[in-house]
Each structure stands twice: as structure tokens, then as C-alpha cells.
C-alpha atoms as a PDB file:
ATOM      1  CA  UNK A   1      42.816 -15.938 165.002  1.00  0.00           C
ATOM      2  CA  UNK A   2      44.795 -14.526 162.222  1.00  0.00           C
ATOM      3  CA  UNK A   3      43.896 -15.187 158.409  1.00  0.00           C
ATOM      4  CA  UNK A   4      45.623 -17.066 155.986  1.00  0.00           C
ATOM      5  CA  UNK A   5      47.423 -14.453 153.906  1.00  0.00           C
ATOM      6  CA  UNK A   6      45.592 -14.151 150.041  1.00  0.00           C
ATOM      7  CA  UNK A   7      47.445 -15.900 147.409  1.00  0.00           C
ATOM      8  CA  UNK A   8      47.079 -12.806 145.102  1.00  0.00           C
ATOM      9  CA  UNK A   9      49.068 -10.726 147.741  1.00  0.00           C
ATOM     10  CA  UNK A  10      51.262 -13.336 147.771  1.00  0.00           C
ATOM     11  CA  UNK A  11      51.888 -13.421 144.161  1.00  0.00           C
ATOM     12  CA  UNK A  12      52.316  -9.461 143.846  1.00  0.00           C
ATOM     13  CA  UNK A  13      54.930  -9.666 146.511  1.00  0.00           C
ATOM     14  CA  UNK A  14      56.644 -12.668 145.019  1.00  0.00           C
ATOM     15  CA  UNK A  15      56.790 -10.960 141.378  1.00  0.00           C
ATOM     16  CA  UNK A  16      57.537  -7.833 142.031  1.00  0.00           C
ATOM     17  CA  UNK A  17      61.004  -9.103 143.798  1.00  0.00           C
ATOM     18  CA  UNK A  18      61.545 -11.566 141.121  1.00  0.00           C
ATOM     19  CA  UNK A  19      61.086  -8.345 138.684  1.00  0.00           C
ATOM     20  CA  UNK A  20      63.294  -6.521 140.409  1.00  0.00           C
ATOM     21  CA  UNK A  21      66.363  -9.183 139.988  1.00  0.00           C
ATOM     22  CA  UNK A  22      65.154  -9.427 136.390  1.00  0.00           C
ATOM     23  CA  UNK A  23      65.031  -6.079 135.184  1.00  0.00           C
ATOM     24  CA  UNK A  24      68.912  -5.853 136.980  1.00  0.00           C
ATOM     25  CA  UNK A  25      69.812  -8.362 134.965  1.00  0.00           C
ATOM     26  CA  UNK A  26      67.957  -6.799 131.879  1.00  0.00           C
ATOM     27  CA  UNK A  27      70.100  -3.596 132.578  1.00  0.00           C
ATOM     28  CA  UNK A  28      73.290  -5.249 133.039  1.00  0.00           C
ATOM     29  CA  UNK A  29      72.308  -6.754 129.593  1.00  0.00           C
ATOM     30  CA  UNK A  30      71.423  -3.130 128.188  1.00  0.00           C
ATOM     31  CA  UNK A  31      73.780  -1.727 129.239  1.00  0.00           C
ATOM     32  CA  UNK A  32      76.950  -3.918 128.252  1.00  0.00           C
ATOM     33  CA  UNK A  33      75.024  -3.584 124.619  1.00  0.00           C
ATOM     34  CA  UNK A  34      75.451   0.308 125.115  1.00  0.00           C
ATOM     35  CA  UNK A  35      78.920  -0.119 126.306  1.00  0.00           C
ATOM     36  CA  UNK A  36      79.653  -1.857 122.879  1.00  0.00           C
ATOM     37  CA  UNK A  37      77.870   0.621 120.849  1.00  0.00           C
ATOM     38  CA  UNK A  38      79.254   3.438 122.496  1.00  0.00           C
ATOM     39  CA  UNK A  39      82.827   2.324 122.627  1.00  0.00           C
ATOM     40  CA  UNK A  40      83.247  -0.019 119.555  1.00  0.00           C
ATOM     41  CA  UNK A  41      87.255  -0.305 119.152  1.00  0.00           C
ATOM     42  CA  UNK A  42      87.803  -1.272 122.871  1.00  0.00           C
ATOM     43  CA  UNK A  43      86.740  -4.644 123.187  1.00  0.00           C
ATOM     44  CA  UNK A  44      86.185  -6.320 120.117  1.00  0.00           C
ATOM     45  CA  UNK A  45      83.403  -8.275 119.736  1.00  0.00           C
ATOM     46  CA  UNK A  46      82.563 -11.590 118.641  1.00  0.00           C
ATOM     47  CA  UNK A  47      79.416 -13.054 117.183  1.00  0.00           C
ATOM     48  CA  UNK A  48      79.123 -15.651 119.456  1.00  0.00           C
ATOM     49  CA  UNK A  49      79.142 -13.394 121.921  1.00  0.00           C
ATOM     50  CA  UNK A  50      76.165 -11.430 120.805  1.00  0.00           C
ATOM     51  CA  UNK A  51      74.057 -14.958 119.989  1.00  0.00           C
ATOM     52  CA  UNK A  52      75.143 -15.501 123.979  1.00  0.00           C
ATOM     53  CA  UNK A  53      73.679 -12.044 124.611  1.00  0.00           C
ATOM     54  CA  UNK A  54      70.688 -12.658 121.954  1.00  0.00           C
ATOM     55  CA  UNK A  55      69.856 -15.873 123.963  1.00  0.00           C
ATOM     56  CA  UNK A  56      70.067 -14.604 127.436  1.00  0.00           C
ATOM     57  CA  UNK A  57      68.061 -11.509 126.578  1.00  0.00           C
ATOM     58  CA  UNK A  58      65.376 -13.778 125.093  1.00  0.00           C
ATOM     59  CA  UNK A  59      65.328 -15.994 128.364  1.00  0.00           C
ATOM     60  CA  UNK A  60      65.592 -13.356 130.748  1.00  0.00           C
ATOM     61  CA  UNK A  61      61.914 -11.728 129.075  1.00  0.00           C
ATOM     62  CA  UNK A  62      60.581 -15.216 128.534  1.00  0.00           C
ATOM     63  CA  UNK A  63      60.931 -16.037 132.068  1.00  0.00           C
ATOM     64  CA  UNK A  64      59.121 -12.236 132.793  1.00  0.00           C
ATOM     65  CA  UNK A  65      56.474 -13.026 130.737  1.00  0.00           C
ATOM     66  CA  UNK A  66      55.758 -16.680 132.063  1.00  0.00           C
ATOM     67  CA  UNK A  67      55.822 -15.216 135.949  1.00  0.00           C
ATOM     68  CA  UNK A  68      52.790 -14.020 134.867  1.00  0.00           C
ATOM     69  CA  UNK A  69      51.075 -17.566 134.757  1.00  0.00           C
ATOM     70  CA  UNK A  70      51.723 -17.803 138.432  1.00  0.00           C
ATOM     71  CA  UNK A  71      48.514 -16.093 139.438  1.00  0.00           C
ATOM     72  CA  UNK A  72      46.688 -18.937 139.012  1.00  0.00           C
ATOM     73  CA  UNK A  73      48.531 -21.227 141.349  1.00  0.00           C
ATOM     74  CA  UNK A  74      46.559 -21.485 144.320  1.00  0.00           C
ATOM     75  CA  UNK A  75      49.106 -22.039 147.619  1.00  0.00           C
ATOM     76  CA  UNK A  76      52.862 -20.707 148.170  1.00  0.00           C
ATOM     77  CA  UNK A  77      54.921 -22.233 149.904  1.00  0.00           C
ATOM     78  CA  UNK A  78      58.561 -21.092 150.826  1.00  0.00           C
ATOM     79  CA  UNK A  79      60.077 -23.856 148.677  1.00  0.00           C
ATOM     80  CA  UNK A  80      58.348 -22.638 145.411  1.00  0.00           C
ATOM     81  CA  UNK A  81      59.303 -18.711 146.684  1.00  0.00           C
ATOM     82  CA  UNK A  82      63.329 -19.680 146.588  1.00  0.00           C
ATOM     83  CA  UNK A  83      63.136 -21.608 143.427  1.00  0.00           C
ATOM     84  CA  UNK A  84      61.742 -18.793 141.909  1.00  0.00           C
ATOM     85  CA  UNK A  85      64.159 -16.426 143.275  1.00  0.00           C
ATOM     86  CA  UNK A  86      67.474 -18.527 142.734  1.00  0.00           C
ATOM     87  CA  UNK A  87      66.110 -19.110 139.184  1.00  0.00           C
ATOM     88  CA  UNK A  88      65.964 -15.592 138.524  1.00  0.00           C
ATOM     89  CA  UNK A  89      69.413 -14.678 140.468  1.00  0.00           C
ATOM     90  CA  UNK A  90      70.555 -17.340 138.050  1.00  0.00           C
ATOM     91  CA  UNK A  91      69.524 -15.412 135.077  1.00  0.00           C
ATOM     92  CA  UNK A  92      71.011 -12.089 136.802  1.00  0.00           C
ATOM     93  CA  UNK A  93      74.419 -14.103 137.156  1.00  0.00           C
ATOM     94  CA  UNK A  94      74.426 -15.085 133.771  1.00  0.00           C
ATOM     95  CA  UNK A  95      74.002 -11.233 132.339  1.00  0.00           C
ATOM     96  CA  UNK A  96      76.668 -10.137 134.994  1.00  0.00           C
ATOM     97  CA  UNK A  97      79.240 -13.143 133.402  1.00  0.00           C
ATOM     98  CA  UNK A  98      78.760 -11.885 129.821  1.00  0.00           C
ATOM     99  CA  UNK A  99      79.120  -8.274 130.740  1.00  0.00           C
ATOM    100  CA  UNK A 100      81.524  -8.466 132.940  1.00  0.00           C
ATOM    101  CA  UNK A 101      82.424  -4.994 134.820  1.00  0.00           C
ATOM    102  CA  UNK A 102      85.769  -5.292 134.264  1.00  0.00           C
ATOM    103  CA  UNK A 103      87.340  -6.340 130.940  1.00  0.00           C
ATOM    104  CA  UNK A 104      90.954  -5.254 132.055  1.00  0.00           C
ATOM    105  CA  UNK A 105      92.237  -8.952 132.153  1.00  0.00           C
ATOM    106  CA  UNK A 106      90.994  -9.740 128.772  1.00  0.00           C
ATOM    107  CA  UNK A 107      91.234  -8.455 125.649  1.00  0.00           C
ATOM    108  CA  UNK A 108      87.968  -9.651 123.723  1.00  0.00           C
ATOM    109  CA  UNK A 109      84.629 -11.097 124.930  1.00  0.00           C
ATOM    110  CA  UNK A 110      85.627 -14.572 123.496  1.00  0.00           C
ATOM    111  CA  UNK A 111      86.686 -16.975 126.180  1.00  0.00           C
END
């Protein structure tokens, strides 16, 4: 009769795919901040923009960090699994709407 998988396998296989959305996000983040850097008279920028960035940078490694606290938990079940993952796609959408890859229809980040 099989096993019961270990909930420490479990957990290494749940956070490394949650990292992997995360640290997309993360470089979509980076990168748009390079973008701006790089190429600072093509779309200006607005500080609301950057407290948007600031924010969802912040969140983005909070959530990273806090993943970590999962080890403990004791069963996984699928429910918990696509929480986790929609939360972080979530986070990955959000980087991808303030960095958008193509600002050709607007002319600043505001609205």
C-alpha cells in the first residue's frame, strides 16, 4: 500500500512553484524600474506610480518571506495549493498591470 506523501516534500514542491510566479513578478517589477532608469524621457513618470511600484514590491517579498511559515502546517490539501497559487498569480498580474509591455497607447504611467 502506498504512503502518504511527507508534508515537507509537499511544501518544497508547493514553494518552489509559488517562487517561481513570484520572482516573475519580481522581474517584471525590476525590470520596468530599469526600463525607467534606462530610458527616462520616454514615459514620464509619476510619483504615484512609483508608491504603486514601492507597495507592490513590498507585498510581493512580504508574501516570499511569509511562504516560509508554511512548513509548519501539517496536511495539504488541493484547496490550500490553488489559493496559494492564484494568490501569487495575483501578485504577478498586478506587476504585469503597472509595467505594462506596451506603453504605445499611453503616454505616461498615470491612468
Amino acid at each position: 500500500m502506498a504512503q502518504p506523501p511527507d508534508p515537507h516534500e509537499l511544501y518544497l514542491h508547493v514553494r518552489v512553484l509559488v517562487g517561481v510566479v513570484l520572482g516573475l513578478g519580481l522581474t517584471r517589477i525590476l525590470s520596468g524600474l530599469a526600463r525607467m532608469v534606462e530610458h527616462p524621457g520616454r514615459n514620464p513618470v509619476s510619483a504615484t506610480h512609483l508608491l504603486w511600484v514601492a507597495v507592490i514590491l513590498l507585498s510581493i517579498i512580504h508574501f516570499w518571506w511569509w511562504e516560509f511559515a508554511l512548513i509548519s502546517l501539517g496536511a495539504w490539501r488541493f484547496e490550500l495549493f490553488v489559493f496559494l497559487l492564484l494568490y501569487a498569480f495575483l501578485w504577478f498580474v498586478l506587476a504585469c498591470l503597472l509595467f505594462p509591455g506596451d506603453l504605445a497607447e499611453h503616454d505616461t504611467y498615470e491612468a
